[in-house]
C-alpha atoms as a PDB file:
ATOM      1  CA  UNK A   1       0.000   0.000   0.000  1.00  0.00           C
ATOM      2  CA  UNK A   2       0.968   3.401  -1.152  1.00  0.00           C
ATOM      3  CA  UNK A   3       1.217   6.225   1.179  1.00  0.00           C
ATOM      4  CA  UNK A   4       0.781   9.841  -0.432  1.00  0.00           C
ATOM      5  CA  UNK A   5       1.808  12.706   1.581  1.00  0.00           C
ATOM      6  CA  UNK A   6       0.649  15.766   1.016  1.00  0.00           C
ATOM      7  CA  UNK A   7       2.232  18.921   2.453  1.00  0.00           C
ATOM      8  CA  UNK A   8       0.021  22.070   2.857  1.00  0.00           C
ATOM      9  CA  UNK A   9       1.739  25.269   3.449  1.00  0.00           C
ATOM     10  CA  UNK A  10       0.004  28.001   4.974  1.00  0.00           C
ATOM     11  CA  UNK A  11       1.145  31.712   3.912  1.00  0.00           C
ATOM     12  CA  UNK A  12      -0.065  34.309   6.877  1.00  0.00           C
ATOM     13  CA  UNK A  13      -0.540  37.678   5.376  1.00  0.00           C
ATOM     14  CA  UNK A  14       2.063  39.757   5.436  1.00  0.00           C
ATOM     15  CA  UNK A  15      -0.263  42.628   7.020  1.00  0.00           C
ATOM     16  CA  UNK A  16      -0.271  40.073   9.760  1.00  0.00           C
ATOM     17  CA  UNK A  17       3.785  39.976  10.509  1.00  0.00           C
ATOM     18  CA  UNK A  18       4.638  43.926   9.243  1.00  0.00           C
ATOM     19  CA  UNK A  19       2.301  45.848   7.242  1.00  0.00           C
ATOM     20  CA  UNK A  20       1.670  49.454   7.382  1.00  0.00           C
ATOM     21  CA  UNK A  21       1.677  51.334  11.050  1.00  0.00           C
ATOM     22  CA  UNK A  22       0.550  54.286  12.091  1.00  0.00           C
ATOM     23  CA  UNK A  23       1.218  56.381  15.142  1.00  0.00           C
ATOM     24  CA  UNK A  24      -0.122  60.126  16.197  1.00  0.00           C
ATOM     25  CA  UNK A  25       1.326  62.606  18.305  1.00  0.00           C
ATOM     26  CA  UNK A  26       0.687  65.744  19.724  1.00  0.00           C
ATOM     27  CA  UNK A  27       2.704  68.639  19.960  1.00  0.00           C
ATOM     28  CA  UNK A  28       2.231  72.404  21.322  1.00  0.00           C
ATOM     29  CA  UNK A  29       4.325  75.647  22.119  1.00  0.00           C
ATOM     30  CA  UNK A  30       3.080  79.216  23.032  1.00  0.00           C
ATOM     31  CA  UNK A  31       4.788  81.736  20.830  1.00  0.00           C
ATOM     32  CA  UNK A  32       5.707  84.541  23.695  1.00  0.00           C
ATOM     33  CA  UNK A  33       8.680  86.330  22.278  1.00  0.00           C
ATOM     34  CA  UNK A  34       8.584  84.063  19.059  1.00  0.00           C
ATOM     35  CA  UNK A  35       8.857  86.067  15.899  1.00  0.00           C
ATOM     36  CA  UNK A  36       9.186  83.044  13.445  1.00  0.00           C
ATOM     37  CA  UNK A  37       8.815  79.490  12.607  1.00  0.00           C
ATOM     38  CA  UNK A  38      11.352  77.077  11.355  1.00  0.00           C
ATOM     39  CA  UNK A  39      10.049  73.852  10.041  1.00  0.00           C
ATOM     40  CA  UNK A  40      12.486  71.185   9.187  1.00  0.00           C
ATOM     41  CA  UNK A  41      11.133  67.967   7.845  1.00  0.00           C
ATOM     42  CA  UNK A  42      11.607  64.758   5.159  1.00  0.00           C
ATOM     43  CA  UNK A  43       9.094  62.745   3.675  1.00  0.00           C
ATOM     44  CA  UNK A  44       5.571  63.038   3.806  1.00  0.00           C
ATOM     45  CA  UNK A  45       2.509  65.421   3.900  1.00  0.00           C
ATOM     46  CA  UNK A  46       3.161  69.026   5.639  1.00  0.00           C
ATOM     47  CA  UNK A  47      -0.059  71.117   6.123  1.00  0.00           C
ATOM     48  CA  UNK A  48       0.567  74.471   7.921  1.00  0.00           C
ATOM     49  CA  UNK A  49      -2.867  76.585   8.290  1.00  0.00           C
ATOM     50  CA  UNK A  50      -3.176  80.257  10.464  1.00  0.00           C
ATOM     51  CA  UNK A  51      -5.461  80.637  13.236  1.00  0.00           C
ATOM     52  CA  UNK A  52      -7.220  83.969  14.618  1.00  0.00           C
ATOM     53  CA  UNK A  53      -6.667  85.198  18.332  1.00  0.00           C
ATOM     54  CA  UNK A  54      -4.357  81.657  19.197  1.00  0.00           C
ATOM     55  CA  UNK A  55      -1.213  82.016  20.862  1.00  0.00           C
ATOM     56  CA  UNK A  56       0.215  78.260  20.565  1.00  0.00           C
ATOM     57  CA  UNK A  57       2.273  76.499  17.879  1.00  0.00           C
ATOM     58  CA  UNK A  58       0.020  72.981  17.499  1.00  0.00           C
ATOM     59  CA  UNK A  59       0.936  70.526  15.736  1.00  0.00           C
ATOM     60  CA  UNK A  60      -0.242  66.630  14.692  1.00  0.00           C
ATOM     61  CA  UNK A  61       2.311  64.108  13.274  1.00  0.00           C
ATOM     62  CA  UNK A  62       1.231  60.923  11.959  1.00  0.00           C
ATOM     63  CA  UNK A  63       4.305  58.471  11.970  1.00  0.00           C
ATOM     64  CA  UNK A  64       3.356  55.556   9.108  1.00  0.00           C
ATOM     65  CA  UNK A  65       5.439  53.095   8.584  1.00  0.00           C
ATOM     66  CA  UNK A  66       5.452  49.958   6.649  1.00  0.00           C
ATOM     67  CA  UNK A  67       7.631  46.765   6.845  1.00  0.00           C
ATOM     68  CA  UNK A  68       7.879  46.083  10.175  1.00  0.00           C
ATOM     69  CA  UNK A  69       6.055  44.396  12.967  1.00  0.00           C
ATOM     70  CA  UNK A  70       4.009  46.381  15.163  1.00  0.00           C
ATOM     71  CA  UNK A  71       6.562  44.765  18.581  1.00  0.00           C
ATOM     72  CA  UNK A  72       9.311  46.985  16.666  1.00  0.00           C
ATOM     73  CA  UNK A  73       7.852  50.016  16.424  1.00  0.00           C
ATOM     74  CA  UNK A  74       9.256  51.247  19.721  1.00  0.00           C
ATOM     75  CA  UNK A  75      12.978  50.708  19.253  1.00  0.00           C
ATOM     76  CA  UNK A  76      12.089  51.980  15.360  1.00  0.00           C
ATOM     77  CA  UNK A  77      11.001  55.129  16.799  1.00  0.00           C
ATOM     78  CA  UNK A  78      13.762  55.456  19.261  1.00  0.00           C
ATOM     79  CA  UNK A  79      16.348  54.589  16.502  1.00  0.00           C
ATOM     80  CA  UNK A  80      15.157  56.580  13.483  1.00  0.00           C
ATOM     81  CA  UNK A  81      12.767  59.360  14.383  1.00  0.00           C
ATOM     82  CA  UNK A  82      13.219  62.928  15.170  1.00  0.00           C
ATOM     83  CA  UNK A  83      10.209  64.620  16.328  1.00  0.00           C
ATOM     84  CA  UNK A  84      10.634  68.152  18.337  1.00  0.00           C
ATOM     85  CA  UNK A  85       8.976  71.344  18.492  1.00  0.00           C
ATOM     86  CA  UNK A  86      11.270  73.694  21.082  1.00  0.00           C
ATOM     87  CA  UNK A  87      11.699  77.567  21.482  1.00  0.00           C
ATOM     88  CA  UNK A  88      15.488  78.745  20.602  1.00  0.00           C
ATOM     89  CA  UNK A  89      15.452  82.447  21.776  1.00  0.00           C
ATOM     90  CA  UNK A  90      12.832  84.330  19.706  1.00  0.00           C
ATOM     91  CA  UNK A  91      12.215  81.203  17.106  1.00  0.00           C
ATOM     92  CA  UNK A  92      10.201  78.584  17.211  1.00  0.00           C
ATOM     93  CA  UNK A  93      11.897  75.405  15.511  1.00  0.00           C
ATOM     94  CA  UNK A  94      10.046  72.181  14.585  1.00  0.00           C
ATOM     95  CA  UNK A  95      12.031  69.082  13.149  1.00  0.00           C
ATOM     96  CA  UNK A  96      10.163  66.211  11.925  1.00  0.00           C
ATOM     97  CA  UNK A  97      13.160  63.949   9.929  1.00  0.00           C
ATOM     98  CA  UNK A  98      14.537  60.700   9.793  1.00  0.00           C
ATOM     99  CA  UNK A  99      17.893  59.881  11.453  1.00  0.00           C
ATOM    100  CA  UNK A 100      20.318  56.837  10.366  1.00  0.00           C
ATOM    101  CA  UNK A 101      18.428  56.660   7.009  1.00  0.00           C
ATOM    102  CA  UNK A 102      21.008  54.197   5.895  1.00  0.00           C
ATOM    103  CA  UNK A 103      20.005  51.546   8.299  1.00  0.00           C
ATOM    104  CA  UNK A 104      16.253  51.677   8.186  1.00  0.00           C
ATOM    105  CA  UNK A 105      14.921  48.719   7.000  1.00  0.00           C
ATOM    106  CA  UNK A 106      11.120  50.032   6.071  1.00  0.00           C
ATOM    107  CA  UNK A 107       9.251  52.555   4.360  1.00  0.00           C
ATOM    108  CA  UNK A 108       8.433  55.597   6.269  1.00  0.00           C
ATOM    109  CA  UNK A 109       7.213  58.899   6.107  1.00  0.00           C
ATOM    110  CA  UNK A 110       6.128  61.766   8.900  1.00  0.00           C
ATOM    111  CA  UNK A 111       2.849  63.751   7.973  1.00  0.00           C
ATOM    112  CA  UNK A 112       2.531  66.636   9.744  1.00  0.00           C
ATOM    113  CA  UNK A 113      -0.659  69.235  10.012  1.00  0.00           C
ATOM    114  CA  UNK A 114       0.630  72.484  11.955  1.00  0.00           C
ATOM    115  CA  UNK A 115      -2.025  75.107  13.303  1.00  0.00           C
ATOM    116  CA  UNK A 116      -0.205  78.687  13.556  1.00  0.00           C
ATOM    117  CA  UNK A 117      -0.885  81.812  14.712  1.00  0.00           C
ATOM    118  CA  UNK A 118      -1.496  84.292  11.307  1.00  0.00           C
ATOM    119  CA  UNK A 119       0.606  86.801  11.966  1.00  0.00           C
ATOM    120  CA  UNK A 120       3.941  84.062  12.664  1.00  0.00           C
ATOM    121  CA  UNK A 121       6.420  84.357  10.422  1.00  0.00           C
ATOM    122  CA  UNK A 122       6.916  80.675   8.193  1.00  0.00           C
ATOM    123  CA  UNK A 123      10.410  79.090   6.840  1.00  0.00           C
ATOM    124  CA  UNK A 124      10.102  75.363   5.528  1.00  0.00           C
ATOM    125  CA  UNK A 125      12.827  73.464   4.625  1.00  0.00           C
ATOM    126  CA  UNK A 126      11.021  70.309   3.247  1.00  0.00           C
ATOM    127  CA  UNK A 127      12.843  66.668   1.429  1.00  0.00           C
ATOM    128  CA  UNK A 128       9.980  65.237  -0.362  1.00  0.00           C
ATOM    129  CA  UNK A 129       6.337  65.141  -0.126  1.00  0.00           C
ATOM    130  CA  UNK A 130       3.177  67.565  -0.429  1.00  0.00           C
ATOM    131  CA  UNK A 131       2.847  71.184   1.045  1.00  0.00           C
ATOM    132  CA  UNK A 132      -0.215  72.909   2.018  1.00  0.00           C
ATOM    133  CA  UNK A 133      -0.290  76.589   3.362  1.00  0.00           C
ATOM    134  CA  UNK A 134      -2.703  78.886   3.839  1.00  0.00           C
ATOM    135  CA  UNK A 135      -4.552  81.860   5.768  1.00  0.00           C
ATOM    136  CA  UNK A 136      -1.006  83.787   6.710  1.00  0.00           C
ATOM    137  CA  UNK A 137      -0.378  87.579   7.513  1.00  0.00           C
ATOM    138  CA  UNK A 138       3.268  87.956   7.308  1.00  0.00           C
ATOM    139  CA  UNK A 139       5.815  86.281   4.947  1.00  0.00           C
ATOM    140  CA  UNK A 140       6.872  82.805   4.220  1.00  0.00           C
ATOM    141  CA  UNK A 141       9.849  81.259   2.913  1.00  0.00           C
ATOM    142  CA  UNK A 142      10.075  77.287   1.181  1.00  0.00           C
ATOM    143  CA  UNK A 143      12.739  75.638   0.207  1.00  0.00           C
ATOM    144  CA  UNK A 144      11.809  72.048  -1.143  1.00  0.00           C
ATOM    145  CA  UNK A 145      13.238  69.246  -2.675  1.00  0.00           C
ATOM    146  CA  UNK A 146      10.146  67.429  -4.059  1.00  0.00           C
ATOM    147  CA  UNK A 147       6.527  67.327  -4.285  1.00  0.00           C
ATOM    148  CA  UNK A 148       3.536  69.762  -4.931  1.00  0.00           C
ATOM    149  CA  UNK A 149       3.340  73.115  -3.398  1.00  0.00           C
ATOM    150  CA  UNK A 150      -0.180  74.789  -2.974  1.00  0.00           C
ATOM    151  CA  UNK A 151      -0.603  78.287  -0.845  1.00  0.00           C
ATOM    152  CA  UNK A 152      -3.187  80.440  -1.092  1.00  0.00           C
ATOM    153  CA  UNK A 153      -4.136  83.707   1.425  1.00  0.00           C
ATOM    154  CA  UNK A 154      -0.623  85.268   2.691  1.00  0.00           C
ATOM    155  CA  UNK A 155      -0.709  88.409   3.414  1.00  0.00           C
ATOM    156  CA  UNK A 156       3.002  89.027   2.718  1.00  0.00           C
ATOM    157  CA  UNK A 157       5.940  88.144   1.032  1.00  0.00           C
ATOM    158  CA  UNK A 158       6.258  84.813  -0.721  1.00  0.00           C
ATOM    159  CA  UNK A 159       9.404  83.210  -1.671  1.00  0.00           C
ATOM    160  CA  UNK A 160      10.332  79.640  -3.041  1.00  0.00           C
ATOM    161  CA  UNK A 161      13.108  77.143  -4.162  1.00  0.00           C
ATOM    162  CA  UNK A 162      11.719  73.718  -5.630  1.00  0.00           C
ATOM    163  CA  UNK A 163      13.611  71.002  -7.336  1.00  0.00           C
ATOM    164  CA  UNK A 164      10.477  69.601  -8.991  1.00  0.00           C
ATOM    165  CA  UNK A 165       6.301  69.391  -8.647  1.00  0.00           C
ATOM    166  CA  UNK A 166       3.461  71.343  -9.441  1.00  0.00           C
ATOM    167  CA  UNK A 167       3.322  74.551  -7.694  1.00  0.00           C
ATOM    168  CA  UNK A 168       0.096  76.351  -7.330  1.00  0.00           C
ATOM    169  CA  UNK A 169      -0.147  80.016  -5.689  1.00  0.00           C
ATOM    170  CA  UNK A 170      -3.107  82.150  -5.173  1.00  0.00           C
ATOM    171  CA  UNK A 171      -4.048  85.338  -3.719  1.00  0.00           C
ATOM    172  CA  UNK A 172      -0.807  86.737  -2.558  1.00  0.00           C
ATOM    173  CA  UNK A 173      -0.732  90.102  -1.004  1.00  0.00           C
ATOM    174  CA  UNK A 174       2.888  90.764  -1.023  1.00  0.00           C
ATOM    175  CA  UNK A 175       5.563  90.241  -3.122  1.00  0.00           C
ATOM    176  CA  UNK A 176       6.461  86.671  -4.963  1.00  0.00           C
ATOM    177  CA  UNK A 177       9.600  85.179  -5.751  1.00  0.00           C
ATOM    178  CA  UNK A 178       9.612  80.986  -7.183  1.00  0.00           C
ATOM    179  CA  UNK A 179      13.245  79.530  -8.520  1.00  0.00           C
ATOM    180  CA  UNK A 180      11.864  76.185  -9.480  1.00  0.00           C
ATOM    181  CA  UNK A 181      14.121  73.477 -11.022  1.00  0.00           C
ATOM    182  CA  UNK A 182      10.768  71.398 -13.368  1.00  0.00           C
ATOM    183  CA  UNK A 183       6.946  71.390 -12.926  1.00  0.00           C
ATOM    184  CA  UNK A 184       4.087  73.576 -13.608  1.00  0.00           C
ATOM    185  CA  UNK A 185       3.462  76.602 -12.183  1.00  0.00           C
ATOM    186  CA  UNK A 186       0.092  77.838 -11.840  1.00  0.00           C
ATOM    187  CA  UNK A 187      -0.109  81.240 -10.353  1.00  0.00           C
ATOM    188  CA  UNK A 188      -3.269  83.747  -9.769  1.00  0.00           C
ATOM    189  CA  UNK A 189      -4.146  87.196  -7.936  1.00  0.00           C
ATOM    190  CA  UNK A 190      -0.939  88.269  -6.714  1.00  0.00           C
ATOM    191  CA  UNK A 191      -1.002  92.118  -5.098  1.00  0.00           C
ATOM    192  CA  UNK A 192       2.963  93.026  -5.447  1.00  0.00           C
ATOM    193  CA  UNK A 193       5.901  91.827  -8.247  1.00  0.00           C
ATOM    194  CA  UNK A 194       6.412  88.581  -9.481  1.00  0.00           C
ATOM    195  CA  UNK A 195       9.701  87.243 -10.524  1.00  0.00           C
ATOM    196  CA  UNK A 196       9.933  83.414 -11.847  1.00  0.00           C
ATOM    197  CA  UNK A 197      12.961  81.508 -12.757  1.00  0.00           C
ATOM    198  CA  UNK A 198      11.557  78.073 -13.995  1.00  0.00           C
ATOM    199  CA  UNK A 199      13.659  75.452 -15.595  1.00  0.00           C
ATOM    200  CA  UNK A 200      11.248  72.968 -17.146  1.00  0.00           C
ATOM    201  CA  UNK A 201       7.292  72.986 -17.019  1.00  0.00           C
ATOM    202  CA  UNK A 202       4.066  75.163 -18.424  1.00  0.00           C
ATOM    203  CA  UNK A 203       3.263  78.659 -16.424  1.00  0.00           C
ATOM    204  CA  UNK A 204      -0.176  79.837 -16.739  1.00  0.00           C
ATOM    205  CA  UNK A 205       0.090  83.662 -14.852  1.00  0.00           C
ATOM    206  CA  UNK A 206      -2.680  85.714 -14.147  1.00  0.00           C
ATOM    207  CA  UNK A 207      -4.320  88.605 -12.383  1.00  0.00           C
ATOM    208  CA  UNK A 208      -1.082  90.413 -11.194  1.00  0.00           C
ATOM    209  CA  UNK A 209      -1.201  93.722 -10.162  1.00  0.00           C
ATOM    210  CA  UNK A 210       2.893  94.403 -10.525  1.00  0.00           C
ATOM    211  CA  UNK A 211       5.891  93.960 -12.315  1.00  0.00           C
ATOM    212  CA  UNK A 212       6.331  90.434 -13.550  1.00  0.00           C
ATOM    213  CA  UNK A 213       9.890  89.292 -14.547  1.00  0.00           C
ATOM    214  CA  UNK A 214       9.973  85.623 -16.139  1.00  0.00           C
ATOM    215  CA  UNK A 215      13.635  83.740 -16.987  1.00  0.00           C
ATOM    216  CA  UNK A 216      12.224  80.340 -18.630  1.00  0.00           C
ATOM    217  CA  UNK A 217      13.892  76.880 -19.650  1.00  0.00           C
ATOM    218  CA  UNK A 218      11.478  75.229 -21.280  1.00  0.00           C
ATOM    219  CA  UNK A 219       7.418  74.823 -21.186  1.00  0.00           C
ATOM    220  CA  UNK A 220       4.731  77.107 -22.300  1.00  0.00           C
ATOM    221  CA  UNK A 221       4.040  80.448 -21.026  1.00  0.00           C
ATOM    222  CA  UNK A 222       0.146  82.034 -20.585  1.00  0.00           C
ATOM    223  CA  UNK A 223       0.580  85.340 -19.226  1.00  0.00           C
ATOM    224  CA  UNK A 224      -3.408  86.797 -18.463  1.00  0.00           C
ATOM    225  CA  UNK A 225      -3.692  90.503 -16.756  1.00  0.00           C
ATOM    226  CA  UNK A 226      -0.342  92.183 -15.560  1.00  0.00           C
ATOM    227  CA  UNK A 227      -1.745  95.795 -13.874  1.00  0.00           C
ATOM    228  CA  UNK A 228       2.420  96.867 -14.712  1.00  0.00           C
ATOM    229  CA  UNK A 229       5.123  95.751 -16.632  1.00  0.00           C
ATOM    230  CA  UNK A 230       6.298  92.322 -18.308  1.00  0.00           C
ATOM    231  CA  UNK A 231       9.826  91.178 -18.803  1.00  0.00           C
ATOM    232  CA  UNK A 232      10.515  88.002 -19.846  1.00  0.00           C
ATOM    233  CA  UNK A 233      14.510  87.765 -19.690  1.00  0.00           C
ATOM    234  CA  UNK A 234      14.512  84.114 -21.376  1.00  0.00           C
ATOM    235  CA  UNK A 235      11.637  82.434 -23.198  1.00  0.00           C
ATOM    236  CA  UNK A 236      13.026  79.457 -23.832  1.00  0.00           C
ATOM    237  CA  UNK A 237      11.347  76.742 -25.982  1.00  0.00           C
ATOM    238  CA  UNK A 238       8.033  76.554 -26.007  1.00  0.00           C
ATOM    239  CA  UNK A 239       4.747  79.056 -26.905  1.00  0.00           C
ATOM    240  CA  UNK A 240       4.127  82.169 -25.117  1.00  0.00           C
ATOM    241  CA  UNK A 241       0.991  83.716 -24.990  1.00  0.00           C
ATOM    242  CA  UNK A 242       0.234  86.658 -23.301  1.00  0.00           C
ATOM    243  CA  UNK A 243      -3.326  89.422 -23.207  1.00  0.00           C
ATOM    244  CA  UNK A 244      -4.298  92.214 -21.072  1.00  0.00           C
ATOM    245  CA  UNK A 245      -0.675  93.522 -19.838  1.00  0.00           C
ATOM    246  CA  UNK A 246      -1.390  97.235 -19.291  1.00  0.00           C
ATOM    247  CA  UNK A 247       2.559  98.069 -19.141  1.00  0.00           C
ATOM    248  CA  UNK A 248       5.029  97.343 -21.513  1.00  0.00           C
ATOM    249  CA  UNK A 249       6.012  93.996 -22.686  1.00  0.00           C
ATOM    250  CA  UNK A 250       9.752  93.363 -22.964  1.00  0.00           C
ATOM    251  CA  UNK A 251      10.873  90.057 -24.349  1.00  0.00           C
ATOM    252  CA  UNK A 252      14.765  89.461 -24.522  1.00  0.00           C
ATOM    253  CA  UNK A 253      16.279  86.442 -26.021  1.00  0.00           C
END
């Protein structure tokens, strides 16, 4: 007699053993003698948004990670996350970054939401991932490596350095400044001068009430409503459109 074994394996899920974690936590700092905020962070989502009549820094940060088993996520906290929001004389500085990034062994991203006070001054220095700002009264500085860019309502001065991703910007009260390396930029209602140095990507422009100085790579250009003056220093390749500039239009190649 014959004897057939038959060996069953049985796969768990790997959800089961390490799938994707997620872990909150709260932060908060009162802004007495704080003039400004620094923001420091790496990958993942950064919303920033300005409160009336609050005098606290708050902030939310979602740690997810995925690839390792929820029993690790203490020591993988300890080992690889910096999370801090601490007063250093009259700034406030947040850090939300990864440390020993050459020995983590998962995928993992911070995403932080950030409730200000309006009139706070803003400076991000972002790696990678989305940014959201809106509803500020003084100025605000980005630099960012990668990812979309979206602010709308500052009532100041806006200035930005991008590697790459769509940028979006509308109603500015202040002045604008963008040095972006590729992406579109889509900008709209601006109250002061625009300058744009773009190296790769469309530009639709419109509703500007000053000066507007453009150095292009490549992409198309829509220019719609300048209250001043145009310059465009370098066109570049691709079409440029423009209708309803009230100033002059200077185009040097």
């Amino acid at each position: 007699m014959r004897i057939h074994v038959v060996c069953i394996v049985v796969l768990l899920p790997l959800a089961a053993m390490a799938g994707t974690i997620e872990q909150s936590q709260h932060l908060e700092l009162s802004i007495t003698d704080v003039t400004i905020l620094q923001i420091t962070c790496g990958a993942g989502l950064l919303e920033v948004y300005g409160v009336d009549g609050t005098d606290r820094i708050s902030v939310t940060a979602t740690v997810i990670i995925s690839g390792i088993p929820p029993n690790r996520l203490p020591d993988y906290l300890d080992r690889h996350v910096l999370l801090s929001l601490n007063k250093q004389s009259h700034k406030a500085v947040l850090k939300s970054v990864f440390k020993n990034q050459n020995l983590m062994k998962a995928d993992a991203k911070i995403e932080l939401t950030v409730a200000v006070p309006k009139n706070l001054r803003l400076q991000i220095n972002d790696g990678s991932g989305w940014i959201d700002v809106s509803d500020l009264d003084a100025n605000l500085d980005i630099k960012d490596g990668s990812g979309s860019i979206k602010i709308r309502d500052v009532q100041g001065n806006v200035r930005i350095e991008d590697g790459s991703g769509k940028i979006q910007i509308v109603d500015i009260s202040g002045n604008l400044e963008v040095k972006d390396g590729s992406g579109s930029i889509q900008i709209d209602r601006i109250k002061g001068n625009v300058r744009l140095v773009d190296g790769s990507g469309d530009m639709l422009i419109k509703d500007i009430d000053g000066n507007l100085t453009i150095r292009d790579g490549s992409g198309g250009i829509e220019i719609k409503h300048v209250s001043r003056n145009v310059l465009i220093k370098e066109a570049g390749s691709g079409n440029v459109e423009i209708d309803g500039v009230k100033g002059k239009v200077t185009t040097w190649q």
